[in-house]
N, C-alpha and C. Protein backbone atom coordinates (compact mmCIF):
# COMPACT_ATOMS: atom_id res chain seq x y z
N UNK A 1 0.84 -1.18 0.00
CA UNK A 1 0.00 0.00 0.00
C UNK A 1 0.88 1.25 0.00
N UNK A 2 0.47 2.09 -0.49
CA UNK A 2 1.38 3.47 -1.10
C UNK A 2 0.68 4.32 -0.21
N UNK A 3 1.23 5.55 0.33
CA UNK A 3 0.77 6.94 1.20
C UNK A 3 1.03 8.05 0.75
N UNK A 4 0.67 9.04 0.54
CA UNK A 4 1.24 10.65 0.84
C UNK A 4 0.85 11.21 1.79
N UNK A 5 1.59 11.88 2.80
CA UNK A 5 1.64 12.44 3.56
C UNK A 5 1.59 14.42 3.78
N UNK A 6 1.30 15.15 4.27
CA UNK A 6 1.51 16.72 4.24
C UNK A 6 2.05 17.16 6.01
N UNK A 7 2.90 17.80 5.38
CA UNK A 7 3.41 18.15 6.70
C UNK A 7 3.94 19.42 6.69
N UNK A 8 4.13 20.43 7.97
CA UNK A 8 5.06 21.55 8.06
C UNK A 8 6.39 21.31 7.82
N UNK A 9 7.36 22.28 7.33
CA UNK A 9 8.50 21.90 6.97
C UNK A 9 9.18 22.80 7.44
N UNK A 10 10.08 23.51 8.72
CA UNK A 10 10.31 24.47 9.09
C UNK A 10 11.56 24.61 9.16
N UNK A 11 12.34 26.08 8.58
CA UNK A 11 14.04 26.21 9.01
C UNK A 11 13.87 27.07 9.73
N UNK A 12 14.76 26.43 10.90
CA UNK A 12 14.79 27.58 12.46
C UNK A 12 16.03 28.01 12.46
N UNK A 13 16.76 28.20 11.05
CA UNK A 13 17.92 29.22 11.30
C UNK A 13 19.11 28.62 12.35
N UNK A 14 19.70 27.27 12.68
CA UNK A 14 20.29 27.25 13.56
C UNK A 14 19.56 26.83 14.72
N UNK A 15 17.91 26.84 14.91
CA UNK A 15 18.15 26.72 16.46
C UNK A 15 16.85 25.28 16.08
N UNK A 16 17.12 24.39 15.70
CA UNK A 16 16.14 23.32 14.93
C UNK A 16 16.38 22.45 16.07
N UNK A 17 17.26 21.94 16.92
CA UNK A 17 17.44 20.97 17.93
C UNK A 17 16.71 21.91 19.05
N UNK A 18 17.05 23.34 19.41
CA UNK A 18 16.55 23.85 20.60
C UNK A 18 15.06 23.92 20.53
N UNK A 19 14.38 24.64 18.99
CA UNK A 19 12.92 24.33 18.87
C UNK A 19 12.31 22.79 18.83
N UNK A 20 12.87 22.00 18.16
CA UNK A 20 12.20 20.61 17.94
C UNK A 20 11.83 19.90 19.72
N UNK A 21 12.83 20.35 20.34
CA UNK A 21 12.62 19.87 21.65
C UNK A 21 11.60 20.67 22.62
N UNK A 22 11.56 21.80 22.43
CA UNK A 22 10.46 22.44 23.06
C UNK A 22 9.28 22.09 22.43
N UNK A 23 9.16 21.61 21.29
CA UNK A 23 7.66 21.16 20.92
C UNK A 23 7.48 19.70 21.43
N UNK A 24 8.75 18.87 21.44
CA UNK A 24 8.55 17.78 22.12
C UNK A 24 7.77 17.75 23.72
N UNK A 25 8.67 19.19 24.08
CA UNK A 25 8.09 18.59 25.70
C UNK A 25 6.77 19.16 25.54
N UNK A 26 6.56 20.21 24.71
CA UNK A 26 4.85 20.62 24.61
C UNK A 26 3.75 19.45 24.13
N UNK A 27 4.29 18.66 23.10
CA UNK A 27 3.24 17.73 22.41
C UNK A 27 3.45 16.10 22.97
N UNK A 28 4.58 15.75 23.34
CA UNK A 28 5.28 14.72 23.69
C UNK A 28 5.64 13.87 22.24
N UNK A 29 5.85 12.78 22.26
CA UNK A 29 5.89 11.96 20.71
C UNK A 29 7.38 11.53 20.89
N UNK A 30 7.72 11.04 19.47
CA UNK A 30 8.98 10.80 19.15
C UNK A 30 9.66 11.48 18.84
N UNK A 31 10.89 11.90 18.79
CA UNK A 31 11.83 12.95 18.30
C UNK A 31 13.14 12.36 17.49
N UNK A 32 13.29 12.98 16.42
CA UNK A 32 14.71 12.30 15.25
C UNK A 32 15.13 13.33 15.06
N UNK A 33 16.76 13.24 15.42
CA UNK A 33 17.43 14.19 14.95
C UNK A 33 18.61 13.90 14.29
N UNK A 34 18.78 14.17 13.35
CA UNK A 34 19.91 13.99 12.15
C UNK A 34 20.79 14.70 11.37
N UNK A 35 21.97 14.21 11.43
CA UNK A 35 22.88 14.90 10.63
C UNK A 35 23.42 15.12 9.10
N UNK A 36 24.29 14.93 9.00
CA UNK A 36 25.08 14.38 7.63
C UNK A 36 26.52 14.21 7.78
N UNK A 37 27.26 13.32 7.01
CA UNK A 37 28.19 13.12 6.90
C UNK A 37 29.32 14.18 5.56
N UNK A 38 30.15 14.13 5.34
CA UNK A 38 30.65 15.10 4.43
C UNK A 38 29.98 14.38 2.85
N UNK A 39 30.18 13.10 2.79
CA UNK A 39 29.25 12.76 1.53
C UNK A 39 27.71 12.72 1.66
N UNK A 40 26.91 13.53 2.46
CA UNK A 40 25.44 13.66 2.35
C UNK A 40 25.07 12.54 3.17
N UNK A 41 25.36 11.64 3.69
CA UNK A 41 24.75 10.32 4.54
C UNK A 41 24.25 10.54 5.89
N UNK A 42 22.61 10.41 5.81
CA UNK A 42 22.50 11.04 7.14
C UNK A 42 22.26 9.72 8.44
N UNK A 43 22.98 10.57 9.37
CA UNK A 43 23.30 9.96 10.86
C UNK A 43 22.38 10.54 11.69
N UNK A 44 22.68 9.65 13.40
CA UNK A 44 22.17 10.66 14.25
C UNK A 44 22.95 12.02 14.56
N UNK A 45 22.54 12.70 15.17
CA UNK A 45 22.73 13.90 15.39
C UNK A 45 23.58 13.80 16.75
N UNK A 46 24.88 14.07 16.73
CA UNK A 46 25.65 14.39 18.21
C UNK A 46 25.19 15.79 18.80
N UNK A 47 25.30 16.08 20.27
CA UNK A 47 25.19 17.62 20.67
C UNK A 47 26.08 17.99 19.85
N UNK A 48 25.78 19.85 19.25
CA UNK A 48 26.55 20.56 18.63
C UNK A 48 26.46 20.41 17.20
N UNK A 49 26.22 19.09 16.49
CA UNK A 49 25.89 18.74 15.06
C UNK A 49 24.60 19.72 14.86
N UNK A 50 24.97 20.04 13.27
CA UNK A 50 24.39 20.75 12.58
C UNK A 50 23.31 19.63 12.49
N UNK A 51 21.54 20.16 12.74
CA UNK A 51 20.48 19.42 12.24
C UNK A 51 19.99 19.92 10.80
N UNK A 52 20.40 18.25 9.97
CA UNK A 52 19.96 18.36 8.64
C UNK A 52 18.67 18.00 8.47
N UNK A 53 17.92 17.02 9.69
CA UNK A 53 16.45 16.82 9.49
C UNK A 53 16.12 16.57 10.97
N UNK A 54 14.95 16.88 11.51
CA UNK A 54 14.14 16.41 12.86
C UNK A 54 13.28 16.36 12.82
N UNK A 55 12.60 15.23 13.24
CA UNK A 55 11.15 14.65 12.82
C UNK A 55 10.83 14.34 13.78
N UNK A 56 9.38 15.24 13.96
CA UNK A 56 8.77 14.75 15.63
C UNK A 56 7.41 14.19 15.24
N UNK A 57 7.12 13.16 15.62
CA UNK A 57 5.69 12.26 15.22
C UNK A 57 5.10 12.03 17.13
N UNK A 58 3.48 12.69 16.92
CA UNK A 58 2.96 11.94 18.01
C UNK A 58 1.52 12.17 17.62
N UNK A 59 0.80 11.19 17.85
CA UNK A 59 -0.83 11.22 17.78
C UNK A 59 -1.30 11.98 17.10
N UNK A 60 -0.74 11.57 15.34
CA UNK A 60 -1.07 12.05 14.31
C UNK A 60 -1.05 13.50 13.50
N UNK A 61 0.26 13.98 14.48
CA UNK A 61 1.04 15.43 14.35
C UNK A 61 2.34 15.57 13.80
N UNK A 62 3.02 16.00 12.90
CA UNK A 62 4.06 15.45 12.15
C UNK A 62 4.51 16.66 12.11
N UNK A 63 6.02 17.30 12.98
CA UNK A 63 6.38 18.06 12.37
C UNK A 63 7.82 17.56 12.07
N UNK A 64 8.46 18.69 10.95
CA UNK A 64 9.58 18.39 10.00
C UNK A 64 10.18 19.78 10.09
N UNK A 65 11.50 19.81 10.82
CA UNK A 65 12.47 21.06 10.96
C UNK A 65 13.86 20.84 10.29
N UNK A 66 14.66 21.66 10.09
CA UNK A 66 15.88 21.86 9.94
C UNK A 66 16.89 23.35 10.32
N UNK A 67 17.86 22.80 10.37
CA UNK A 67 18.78 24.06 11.00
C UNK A 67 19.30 24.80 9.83
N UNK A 68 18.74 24.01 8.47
CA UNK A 68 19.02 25.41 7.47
C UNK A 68 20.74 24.93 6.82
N UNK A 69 20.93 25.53 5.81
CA UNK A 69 22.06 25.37 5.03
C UNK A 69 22.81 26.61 5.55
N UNK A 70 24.30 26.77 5.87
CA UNK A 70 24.84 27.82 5.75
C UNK A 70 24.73 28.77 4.82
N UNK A 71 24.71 28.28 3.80
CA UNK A 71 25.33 29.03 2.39
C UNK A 71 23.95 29.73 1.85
N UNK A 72 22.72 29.07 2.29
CA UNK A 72 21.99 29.36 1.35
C UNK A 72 20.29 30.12 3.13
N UNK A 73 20.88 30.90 3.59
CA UNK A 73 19.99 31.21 4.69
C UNK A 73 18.21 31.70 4.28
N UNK A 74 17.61 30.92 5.41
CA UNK A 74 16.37 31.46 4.98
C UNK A 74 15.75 32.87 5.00
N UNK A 75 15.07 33.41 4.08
CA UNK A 75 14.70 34.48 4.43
C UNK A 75 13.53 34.61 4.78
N UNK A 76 12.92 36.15 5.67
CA UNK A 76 11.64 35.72 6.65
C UNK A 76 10.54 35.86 5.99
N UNK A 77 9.74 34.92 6.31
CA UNK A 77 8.45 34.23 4.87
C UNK A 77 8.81 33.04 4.34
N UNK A 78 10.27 33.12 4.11
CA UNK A 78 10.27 31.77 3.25
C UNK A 78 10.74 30.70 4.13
N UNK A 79 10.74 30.67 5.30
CA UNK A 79 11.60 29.53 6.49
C UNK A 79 10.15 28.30 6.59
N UNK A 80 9.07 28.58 5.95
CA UNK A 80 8.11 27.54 6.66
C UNK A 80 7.75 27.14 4.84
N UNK A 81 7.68 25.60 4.58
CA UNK A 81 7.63 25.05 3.56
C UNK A 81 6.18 24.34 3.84
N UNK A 82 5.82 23.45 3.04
CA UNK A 82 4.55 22.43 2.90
C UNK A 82 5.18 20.97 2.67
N UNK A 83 5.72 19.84 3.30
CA UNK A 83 6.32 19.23 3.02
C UNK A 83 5.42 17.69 2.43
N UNK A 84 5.50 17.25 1.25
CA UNK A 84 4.96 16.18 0.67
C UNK A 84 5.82 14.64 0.84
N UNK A 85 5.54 13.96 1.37
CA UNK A 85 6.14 12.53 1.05
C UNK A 85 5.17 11.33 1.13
N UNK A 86 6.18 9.91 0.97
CA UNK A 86 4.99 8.97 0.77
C UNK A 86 5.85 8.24 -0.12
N UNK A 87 5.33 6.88 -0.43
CA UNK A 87 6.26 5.95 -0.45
C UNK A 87 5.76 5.46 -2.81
N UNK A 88 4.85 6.50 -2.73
CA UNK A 88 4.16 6.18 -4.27
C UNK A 88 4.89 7.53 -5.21
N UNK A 89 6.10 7.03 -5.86
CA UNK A 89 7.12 7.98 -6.64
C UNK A 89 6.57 8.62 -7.67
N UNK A 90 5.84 7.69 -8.44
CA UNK A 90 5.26 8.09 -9.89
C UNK A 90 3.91 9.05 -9.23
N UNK A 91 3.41 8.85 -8.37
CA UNK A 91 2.13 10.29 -8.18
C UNK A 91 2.79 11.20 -7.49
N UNK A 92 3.65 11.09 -6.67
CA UNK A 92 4.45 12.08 -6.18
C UNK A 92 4.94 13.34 -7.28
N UNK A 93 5.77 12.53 -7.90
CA UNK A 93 6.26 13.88 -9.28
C UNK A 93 5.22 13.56 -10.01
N UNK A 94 4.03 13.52 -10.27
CA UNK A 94 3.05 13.49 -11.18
C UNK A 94 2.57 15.43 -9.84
N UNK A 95 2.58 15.08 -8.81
CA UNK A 95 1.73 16.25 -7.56
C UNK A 95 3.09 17.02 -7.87
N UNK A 96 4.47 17.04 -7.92
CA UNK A 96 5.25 18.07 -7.86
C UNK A 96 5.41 18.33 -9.22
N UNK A 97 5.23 17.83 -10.30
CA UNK A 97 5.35 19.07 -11.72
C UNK A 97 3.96 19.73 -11.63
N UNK A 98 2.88 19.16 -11.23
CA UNK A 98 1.76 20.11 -11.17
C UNK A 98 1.44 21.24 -10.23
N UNK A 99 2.46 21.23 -9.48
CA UNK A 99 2.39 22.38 -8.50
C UNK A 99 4.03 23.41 -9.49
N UNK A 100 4.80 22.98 -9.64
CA UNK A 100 5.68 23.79 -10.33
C UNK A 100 4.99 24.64 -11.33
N UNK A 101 3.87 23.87 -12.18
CA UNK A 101 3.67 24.60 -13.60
C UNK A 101 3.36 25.99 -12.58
N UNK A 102 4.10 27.02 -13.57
CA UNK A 102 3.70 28.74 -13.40
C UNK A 102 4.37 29.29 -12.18
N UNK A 103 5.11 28.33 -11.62
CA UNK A 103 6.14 28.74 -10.18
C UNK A 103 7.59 28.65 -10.43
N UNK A 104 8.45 27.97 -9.71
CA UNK A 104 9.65 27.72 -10.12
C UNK A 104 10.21 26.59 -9.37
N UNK A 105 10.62 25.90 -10.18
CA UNK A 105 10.59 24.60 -9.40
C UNK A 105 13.10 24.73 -9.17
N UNK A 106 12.69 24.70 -8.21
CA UNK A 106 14.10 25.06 -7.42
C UNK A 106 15.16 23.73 -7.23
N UNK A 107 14.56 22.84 -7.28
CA UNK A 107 15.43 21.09 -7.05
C UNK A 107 14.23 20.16 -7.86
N UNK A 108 14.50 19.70 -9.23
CA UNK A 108 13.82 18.75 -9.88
C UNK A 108 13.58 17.54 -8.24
N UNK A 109 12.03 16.82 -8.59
CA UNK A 109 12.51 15.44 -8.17
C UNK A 109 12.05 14.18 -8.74
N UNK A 110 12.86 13.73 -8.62
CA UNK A 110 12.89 11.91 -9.58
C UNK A 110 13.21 10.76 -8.78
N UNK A 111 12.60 9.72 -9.50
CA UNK A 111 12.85 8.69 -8.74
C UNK A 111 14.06 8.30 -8.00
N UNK A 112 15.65 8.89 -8.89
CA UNK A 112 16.83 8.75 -8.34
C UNK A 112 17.15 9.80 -7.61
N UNK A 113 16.51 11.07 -7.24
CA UNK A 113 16.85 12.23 -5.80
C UNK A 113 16.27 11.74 -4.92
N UNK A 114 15.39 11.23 -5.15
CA UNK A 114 14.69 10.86 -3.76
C UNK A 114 14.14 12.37 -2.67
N UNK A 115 14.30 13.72 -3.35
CA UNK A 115 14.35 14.81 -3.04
C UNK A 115 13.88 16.09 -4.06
N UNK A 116 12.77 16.76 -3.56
CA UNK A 116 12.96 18.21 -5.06
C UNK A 116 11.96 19.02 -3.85
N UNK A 117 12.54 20.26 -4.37
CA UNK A 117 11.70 21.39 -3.68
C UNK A 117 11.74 22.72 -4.86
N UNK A 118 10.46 23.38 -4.35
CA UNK A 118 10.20 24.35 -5.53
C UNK A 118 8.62 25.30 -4.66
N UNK A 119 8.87 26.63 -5.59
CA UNK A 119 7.50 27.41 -4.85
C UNK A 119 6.57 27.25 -6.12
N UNK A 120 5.41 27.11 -5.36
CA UNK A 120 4.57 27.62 -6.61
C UNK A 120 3.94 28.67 -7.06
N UNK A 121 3.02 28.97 -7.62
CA UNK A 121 2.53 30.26 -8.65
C UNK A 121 2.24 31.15 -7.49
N UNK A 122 1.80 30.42 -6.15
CA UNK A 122 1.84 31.73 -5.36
C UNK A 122 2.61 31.80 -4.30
N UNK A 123 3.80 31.30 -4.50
CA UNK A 123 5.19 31.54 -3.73
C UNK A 123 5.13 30.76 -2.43
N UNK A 124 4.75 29.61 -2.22
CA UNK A 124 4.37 29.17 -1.47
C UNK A 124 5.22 28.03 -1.55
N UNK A 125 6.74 27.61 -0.63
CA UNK A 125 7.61 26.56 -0.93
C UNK A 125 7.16 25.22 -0.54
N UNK A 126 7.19 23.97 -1.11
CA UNK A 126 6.95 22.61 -1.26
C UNK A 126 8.28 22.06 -1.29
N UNK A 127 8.69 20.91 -0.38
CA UNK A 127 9.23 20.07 -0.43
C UNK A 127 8.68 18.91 -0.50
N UNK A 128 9.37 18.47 -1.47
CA UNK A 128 8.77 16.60 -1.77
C UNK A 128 10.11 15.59 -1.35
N UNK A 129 9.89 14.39 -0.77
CA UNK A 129 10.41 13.33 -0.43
C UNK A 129 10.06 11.58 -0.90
N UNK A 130 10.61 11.22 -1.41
CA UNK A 130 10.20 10.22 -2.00
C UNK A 130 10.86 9.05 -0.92
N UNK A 131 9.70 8.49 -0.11
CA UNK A 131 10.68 7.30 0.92
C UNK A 131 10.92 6.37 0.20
N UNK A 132 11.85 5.51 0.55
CA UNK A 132 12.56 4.28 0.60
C UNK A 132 11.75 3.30 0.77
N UNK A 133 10.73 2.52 0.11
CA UNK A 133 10.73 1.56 0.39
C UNK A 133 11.27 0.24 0.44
């Protein structure tokens, strides 16, 4: 059986471990926090590691943070995304070229990224994730 999912997608600028945990102790749930390795491979997260993803799941509440890219900082408006995933590839980019048409689609995604993000016609950023099954 195949899913898509919708979720918040939030960059806290650096402070993605200090927020993800204050919503933990507010909502309770699970908490993932993750890094990367210098070739992109993501790990857990040591104190002090840069968070490349944190995923807090509890009683059907899903949020999705990050501490943001150095190079490429968010600006204010654009730090909160719409995040799409789900384990069905071919409707996935069938839902992300149809939200690109008339926007700008910023990271293609395909079956081999496993990853694409882009705003659409009314500036409104989408990240898509294609899981692993």
């Amino acid at each position: 059986m195949t899913k898509v999912y919708l979720n918040p997608y939030i960059n806290f600028q650096g402070r993605a471990r200090e927020a993800m945990e204050f919503y933990q102790k507010a909502l309770g749930g699970k908490l993932e926090l993750q890094t990367s390795n210098e070739q992109g491979v993501p790990k857990p997260a040591a104190p002090g590691d840069r968070i490349t993803n944190a995923r807090l799941e509890t009683e059907g509440v899903l949020i999705v943070g990050t501490d943001g890219h150095p190079k490429y900082p968010a600006k204010v408006g654009e730090n909160v995304a719409i995040a799409v995933g789900g384990t069905d590839a071919a409707r996935l980019i069938k839902i992300f070229n149809a939200l690109a048409e008339g926007g700008q689609n910023k990271m293609p995604l395909t079956e081999k990224s496993y990853a694409g993000f882009l705003a659409d016609k009314f500036n409104i950023n989408w990240i898509f994730t294609i899981d692993k099954t």
